[in-house]
N, C-alpha and C. Protein backbone atom coordinates (compact mmCIF):
# COMPACT_ATOMS: atom_id res chain seq x y z
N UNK A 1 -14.40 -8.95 -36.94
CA UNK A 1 -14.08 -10.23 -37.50
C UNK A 1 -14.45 -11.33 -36.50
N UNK A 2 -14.98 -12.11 -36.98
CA UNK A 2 -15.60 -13.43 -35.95
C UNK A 2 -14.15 -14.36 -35.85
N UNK A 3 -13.82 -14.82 -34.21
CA UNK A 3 -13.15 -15.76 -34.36
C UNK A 3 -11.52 -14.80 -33.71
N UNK A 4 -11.51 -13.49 -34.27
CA UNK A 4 -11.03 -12.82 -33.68
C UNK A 4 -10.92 -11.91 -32.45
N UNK A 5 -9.80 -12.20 -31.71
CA UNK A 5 -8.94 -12.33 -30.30
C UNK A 5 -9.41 -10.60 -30.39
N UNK A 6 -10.00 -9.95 -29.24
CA UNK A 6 -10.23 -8.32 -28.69
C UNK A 6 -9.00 -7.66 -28.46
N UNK A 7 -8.56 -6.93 -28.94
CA UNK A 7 -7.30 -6.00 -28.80
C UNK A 7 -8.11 -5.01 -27.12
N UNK A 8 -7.00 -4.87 -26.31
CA UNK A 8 -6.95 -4.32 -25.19
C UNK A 8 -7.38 -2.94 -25.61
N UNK A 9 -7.99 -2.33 -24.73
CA UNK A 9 -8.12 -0.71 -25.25
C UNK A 9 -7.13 -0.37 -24.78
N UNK A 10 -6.08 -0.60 -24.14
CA UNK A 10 -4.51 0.29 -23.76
C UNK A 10 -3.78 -0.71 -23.72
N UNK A 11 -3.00 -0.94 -25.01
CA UNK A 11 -1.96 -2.25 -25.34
C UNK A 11 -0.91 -1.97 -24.24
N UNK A 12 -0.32 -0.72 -24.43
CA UNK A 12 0.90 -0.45 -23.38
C UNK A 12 0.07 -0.54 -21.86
N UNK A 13 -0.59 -0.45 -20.75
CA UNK A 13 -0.72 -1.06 -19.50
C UNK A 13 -1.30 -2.67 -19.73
N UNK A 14 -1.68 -3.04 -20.95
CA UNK A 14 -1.81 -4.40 -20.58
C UNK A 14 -0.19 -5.30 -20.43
N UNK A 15 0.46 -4.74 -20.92
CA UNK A 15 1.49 -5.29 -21.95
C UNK A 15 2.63 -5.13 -20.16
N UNK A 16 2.23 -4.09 -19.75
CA UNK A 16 3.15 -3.98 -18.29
C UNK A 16 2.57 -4.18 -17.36
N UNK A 17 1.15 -4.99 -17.32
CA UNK A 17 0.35 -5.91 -16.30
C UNK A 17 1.44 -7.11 -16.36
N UNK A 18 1.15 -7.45 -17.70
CA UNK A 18 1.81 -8.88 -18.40
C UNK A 18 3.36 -9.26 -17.49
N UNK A 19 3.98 -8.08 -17.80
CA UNK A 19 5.22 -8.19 -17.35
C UNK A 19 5.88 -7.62 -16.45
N UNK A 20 4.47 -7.28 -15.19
CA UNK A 20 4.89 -6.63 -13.77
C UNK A 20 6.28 -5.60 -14.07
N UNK A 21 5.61 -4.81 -14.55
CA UNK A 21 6.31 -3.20 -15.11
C UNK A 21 5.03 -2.23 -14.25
N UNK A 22 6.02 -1.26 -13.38
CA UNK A 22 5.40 -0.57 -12.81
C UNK A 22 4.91 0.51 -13.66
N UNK A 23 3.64 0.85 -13.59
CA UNK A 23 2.97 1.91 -14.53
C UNK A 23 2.82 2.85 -14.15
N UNK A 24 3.23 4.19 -14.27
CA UNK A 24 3.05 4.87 -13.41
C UNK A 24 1.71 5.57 -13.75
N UNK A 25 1.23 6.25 -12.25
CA UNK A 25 -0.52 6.89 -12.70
C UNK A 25 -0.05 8.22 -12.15
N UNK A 26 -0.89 9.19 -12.71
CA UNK A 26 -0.80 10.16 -12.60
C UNK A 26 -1.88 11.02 -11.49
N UNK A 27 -1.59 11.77 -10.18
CA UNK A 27 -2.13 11.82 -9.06
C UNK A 27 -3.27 12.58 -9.52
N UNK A 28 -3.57 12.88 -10.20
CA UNK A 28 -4.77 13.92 -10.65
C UNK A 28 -6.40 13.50 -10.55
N UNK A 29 -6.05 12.10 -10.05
CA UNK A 29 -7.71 10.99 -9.90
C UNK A 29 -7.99 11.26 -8.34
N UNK A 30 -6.43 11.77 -7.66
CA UNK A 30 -6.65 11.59 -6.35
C UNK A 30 -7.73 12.85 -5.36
N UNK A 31 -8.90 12.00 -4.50
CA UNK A 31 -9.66 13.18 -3.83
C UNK A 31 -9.00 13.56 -2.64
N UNK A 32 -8.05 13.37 -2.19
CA UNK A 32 -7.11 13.21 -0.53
C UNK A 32 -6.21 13.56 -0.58
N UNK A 33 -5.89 14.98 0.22
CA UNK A 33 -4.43 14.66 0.21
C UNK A 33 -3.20 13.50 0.71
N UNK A 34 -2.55 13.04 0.07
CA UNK A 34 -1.92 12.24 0.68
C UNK A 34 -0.44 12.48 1.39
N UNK A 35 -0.15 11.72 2.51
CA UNK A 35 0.88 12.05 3.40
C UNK A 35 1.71 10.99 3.46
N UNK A 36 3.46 11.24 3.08
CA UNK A 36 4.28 9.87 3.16
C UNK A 36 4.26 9.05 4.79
N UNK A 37 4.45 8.07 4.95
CA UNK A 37 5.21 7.28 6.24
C UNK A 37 6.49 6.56 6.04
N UNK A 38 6.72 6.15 7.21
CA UNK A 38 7.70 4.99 7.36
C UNK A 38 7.10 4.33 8.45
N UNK A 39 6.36 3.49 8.48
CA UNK A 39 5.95 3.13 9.78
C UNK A 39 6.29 1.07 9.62
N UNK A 40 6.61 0.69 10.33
CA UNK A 40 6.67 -1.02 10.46
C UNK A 40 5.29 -1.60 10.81
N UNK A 41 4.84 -2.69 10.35
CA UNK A 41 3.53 -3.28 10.65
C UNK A 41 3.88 -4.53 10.60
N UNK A 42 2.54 -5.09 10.89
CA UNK A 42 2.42 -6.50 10.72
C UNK A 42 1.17 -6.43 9.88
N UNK A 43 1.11 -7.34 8.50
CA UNK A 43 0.29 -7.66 7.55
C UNK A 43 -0.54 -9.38 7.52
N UNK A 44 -1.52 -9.56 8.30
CA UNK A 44 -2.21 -10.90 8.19
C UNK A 44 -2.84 -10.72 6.84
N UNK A 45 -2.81 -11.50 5.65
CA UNK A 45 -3.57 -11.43 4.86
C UNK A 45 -4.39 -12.77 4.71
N UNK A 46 -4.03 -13.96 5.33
CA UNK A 46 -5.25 -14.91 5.80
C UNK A 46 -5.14 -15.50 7.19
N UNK A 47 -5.92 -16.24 7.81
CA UNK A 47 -6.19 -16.45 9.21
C UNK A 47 -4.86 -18.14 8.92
N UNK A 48 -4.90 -18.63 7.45
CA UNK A 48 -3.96 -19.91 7.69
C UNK A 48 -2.71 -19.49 7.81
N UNK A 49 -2.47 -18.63 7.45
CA UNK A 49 -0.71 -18.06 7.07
C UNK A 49 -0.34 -17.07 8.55
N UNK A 50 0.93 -16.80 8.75
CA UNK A 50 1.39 -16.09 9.62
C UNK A 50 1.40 -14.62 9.47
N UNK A 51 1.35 -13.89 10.05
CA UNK A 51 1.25 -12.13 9.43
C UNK A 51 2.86 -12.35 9.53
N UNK A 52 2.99 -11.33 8.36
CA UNK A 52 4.14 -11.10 7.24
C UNK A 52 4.44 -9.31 7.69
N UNK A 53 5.88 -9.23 7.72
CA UNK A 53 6.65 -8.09 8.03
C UNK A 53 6.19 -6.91 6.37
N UNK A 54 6.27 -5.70 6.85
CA UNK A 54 5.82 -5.04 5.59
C UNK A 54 5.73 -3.37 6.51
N UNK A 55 6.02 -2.19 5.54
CA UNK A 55 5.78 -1.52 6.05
C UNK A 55 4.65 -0.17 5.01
N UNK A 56 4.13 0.88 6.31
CA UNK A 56 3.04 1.51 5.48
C UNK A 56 3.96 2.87 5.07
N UNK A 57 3.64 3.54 3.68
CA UNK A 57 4.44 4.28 2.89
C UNK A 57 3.87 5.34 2.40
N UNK A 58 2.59 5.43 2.60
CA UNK A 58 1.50 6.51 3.25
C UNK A 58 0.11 6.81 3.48
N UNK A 59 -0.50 7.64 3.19
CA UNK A 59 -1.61 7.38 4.26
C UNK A 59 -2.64 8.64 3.60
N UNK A 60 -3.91 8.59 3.27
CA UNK A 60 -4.47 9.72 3.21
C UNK A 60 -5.83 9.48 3.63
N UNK A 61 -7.14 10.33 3.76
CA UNK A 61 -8.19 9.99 4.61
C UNK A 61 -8.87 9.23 4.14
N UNK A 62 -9.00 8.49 3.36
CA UNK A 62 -9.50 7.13 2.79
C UNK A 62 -8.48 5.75 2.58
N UNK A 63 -7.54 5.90 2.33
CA UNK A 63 -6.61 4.72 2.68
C UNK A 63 -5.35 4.60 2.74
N UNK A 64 -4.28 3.24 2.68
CA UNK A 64 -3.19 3.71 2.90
C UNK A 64 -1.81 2.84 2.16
N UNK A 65 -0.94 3.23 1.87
CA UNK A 65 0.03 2.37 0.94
C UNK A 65 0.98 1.71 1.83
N UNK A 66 1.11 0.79 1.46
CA UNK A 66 2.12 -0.50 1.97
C UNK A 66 2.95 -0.47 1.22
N UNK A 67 4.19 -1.24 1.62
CA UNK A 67 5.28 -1.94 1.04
C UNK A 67 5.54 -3.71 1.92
N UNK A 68 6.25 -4.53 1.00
CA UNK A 68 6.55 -5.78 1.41
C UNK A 68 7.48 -6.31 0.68
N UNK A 69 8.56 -6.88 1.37
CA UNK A 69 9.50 -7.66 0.86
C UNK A 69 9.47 -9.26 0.59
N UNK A 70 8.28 -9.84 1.02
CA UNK A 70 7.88 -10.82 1.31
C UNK A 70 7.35 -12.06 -0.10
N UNK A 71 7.14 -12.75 -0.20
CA UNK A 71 7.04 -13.43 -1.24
C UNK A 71 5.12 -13.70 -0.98
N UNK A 72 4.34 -13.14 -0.55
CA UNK A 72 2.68 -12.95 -0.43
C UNK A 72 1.83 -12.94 -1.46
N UNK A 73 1.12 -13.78 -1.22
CA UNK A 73 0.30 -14.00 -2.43
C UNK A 73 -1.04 -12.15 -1.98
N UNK A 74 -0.73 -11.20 -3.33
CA UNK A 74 -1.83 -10.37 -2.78
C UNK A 74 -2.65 -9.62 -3.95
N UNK A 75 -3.38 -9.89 -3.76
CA UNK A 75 -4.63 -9.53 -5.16
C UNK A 75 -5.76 -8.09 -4.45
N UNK A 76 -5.91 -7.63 -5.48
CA UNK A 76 -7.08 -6.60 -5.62
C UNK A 76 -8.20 -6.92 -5.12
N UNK A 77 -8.57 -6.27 -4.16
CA UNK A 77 -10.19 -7.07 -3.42
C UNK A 77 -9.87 -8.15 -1.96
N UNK A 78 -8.56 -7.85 -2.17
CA UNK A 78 -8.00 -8.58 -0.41
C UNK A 78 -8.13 -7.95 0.65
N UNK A 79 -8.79 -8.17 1.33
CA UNK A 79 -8.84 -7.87 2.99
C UNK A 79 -7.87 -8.34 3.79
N UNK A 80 -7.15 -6.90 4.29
CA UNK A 80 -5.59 -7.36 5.21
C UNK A 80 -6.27 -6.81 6.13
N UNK A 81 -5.52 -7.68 7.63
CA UNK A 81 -5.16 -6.96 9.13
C UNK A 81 -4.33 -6.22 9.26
N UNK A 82 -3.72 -4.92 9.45
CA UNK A 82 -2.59 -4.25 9.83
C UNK A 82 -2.65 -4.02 11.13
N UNK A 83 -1.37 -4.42 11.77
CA UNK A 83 -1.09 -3.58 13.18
C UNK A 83 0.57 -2.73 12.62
N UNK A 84 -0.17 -1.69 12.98
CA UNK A 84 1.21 -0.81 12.69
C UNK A 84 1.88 -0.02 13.62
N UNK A 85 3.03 -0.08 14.11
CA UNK A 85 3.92 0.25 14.84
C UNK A 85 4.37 1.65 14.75
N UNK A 86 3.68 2.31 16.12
CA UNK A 86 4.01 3.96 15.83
C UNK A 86 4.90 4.30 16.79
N UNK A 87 4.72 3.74 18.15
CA UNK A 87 6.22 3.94 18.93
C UNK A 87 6.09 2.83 19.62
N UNK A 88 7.88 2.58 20.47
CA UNK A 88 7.35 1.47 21.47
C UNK A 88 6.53 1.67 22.31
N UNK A 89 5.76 3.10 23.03
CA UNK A 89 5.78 2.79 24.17
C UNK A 89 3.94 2.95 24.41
N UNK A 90 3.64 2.97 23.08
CA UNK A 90 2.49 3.12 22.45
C UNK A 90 1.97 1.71 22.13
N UNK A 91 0.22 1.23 22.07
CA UNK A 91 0.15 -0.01 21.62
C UNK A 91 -0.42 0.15 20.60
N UNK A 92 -0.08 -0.75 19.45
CA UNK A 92 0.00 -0.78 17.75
C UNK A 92 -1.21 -0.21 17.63
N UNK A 93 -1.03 0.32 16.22
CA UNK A 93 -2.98 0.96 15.23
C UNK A 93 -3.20 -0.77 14.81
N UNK A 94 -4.51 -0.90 15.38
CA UNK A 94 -5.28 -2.12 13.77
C UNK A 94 -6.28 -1.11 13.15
N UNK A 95 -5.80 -2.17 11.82
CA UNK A 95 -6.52 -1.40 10.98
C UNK A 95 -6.82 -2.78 9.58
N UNK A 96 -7.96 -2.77 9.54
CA UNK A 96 -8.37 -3.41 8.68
C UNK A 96 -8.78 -2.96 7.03
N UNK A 97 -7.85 -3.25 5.72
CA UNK A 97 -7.86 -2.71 4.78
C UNK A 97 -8.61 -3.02 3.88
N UNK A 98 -8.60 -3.04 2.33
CA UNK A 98 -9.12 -3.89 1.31
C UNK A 98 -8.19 -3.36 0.15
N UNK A 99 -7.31 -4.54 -0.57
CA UNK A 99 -6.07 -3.90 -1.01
C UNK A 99 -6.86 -3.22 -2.94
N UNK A 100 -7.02 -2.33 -2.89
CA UNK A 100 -7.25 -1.91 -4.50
C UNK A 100 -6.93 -2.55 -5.85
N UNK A 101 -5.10 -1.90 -5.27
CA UNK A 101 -4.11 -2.78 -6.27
C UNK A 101 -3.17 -2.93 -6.05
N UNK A 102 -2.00 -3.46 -6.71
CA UNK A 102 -0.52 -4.54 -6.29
C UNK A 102 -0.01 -4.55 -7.73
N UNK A 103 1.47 -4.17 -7.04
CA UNK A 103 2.43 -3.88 -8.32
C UNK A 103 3.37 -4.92 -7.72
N UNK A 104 4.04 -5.91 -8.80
CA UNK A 104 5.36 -6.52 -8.56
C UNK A 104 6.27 -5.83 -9.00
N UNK A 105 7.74 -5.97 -8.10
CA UNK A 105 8.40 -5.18 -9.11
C UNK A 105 9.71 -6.24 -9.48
N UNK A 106 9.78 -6.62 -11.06
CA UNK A 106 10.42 -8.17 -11.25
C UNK A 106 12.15 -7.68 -10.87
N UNK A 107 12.60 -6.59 -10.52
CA UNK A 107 14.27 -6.65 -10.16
C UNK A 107 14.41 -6.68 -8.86
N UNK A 108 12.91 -6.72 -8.01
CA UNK A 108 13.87 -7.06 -6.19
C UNK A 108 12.66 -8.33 -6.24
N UNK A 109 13.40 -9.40 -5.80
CA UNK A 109 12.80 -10.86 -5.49
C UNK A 109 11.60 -10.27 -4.40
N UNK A 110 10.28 -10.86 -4.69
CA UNK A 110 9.29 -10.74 -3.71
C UNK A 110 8.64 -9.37 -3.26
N UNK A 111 9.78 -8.08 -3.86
CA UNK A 111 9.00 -6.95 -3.57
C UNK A 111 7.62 -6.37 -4.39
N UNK A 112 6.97 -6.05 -2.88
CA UNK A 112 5.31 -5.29 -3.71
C UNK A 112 5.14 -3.93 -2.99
N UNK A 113 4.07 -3.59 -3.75
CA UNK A 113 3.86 -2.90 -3.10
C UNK A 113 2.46 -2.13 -3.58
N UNK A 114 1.65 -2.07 -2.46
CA UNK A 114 -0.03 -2.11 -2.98
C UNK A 114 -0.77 -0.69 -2.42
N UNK A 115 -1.82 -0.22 -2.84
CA UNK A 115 -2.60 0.61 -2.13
C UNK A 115 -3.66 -0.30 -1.64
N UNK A 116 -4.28 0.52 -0.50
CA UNK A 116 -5.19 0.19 0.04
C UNK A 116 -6.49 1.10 0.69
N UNK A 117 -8.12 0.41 0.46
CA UNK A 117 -9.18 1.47 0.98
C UNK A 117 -9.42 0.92 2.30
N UNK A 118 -9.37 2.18 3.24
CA UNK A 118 -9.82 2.01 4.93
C UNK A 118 -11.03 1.40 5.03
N UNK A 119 -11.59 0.37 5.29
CA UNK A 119 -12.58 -0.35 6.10
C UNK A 119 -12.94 -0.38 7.55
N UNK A 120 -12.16 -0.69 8.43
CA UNK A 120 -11.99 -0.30 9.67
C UNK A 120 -11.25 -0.12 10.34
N UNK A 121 -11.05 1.26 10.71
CA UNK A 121 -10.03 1.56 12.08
C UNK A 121 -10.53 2.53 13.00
N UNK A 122 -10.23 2.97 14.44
CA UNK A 122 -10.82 3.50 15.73
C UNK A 122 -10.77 4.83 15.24
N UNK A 123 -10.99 5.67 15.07
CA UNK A 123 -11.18 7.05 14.85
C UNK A 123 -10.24 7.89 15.63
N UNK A 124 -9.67 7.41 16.65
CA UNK A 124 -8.62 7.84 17.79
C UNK A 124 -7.64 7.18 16.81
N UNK A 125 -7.44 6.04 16.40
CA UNK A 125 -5.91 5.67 16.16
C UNK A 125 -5.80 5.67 14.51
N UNK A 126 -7.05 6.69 14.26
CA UNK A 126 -6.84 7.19 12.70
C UNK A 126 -6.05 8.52 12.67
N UNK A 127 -6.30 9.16 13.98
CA UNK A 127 -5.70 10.67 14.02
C UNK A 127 -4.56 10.77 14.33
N UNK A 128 -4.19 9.41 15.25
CA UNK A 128 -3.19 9.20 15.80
C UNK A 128 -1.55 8.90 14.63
N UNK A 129 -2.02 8.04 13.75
CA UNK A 129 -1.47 7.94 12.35
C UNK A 129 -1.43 9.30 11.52
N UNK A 130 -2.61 9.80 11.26
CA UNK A 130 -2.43 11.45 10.86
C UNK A 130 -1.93 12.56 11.25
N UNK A 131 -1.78 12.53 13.00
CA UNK A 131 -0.69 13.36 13.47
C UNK A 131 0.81 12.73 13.41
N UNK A 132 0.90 11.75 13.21
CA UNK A 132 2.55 11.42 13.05
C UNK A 132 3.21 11.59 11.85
N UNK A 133 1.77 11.28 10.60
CA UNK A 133 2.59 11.67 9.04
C UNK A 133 2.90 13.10 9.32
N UNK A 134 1.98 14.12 9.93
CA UNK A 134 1.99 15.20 9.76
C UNK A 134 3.19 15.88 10.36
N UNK A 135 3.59 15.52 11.45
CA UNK A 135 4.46 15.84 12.74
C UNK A 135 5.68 15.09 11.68
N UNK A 136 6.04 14.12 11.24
CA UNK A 136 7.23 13.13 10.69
C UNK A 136 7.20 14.53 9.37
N UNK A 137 5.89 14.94 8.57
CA UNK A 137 6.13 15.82 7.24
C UNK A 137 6.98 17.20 7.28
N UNK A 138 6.10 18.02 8.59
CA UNK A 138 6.80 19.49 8.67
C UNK A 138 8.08 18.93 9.60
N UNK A 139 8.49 17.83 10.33
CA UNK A 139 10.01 18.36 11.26
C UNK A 139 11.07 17.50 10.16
N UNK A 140 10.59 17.29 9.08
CA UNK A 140 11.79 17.00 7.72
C UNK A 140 12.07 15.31 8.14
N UNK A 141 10.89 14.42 8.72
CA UNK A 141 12.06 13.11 9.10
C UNK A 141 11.52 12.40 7.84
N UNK A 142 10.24 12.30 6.96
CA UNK A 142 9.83 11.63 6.09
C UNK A 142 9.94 12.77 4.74
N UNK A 143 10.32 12.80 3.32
CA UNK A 143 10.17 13.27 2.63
C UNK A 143 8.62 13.00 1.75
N UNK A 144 8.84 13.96 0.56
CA UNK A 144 7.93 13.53 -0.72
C UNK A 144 8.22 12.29 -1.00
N UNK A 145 9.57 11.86 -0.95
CA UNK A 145 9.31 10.42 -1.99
C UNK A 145 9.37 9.79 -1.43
N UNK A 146 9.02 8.45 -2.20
CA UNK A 146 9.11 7.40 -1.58
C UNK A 146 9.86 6.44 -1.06
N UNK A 147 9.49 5.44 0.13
CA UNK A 147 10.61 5.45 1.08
C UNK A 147 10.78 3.95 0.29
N UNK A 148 10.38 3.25 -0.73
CA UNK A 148 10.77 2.09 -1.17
C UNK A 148 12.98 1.74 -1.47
N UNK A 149 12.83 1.00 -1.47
CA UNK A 149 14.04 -0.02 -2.06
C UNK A 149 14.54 0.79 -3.38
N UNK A 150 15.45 1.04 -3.46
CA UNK A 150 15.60 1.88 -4.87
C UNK A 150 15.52 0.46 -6.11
C-alpha cells in the first residue's frame, strides 16, 4: 500500500528497543568462550567529558562487557578508553573498545550496560585479564551470573 508506514520485521524487539526492555539473546551466535569479571575501571567515552566509574562483567577473546551506573550518553559504534583495575599493586589494563550495543535498564536510574569489540590492547595485559577471569572462575570468587544490580 503506498503511503503506508513498514511494519518492523520483529514487532516484539522493536517494541522493547522503544521501551528500553532488556531482550534477552540467546548465546548460540557466540564464537568465544566467554568468562565472567568483576573488575573496576575507568570509562572515557569522549576527550570533553571526564572518564566515568563503571565496571567490566566479562571478557572473551574478542571483546568485553561493561556495566555503569552513570547517567552516559553511549551508542553502538562508540569508541571507549578503559583502564581497568586488576590489583593495587599492579598498573591498570588500557584498553581501547568499540561499544556494539547498550541496554537501558528503565527501573535503576542511569543503569547500562553494553558489550564491547577489542580494538586495542597489549597482548601482555590481554592475558593478564584472561588469567584473572580464569584464576577468579576455577577458585569460586566470580560465578556464571551476572554480577549486575539485581
Amino acid at each position: 500500500m503506498p503511503g503506508a508506514a513498514a511494519k518492523p520485521l520483529v514487532p516484539a524487539m522493536d517494541y522493547a528497543h522503544m521501551q528500553g526492555v532488556i531482550v534477552n539473546r540467546p548465546d548460540k551466535h557466540r564464537n568465544f568462550l566467554r568468562f565472567p569479571l568483576a573488575l573496576p575501571a575507568q570509562c572515557l567515552f569522549s576527550v570533553e567529558e571526564a572518564a566515568a566509574r563503571c565496571r567490566l562483567v566479562d571478557i572473551c577473546a574478542q571483546g568485553l562487557g561493561l556495566e555503569i551506573d552513570a547517567p552516559v550518553k553511549m551508542y553502538g559504534g562508540q569508541t571507549v578508553l578503559l583502564k581497568i583495575d586488576i590489583a593495587p599493586q599492579q598498573p591498570p589494563v588500557s584498553v581501547i573498545t568499540e561499544l556494539t550495543w547498550v541496554r537501558r535498564r528503565k527501573t535503576l536510574s542511569g543503569f547500562q550496560r553494553a558489550g564491547s569489540r577489542l580494538l586495542l590492547i597489549d597482548p601482555v595485559s590481554k592475558q593478564r585479564l584472561l588469567d584473572y577471569a580464569y584464576v577468579a572462575l576455577i577458585s569460586g570468587l566470580i560465578g556464571g551470573e551476572s554480577v549486575s544490580p539485581p
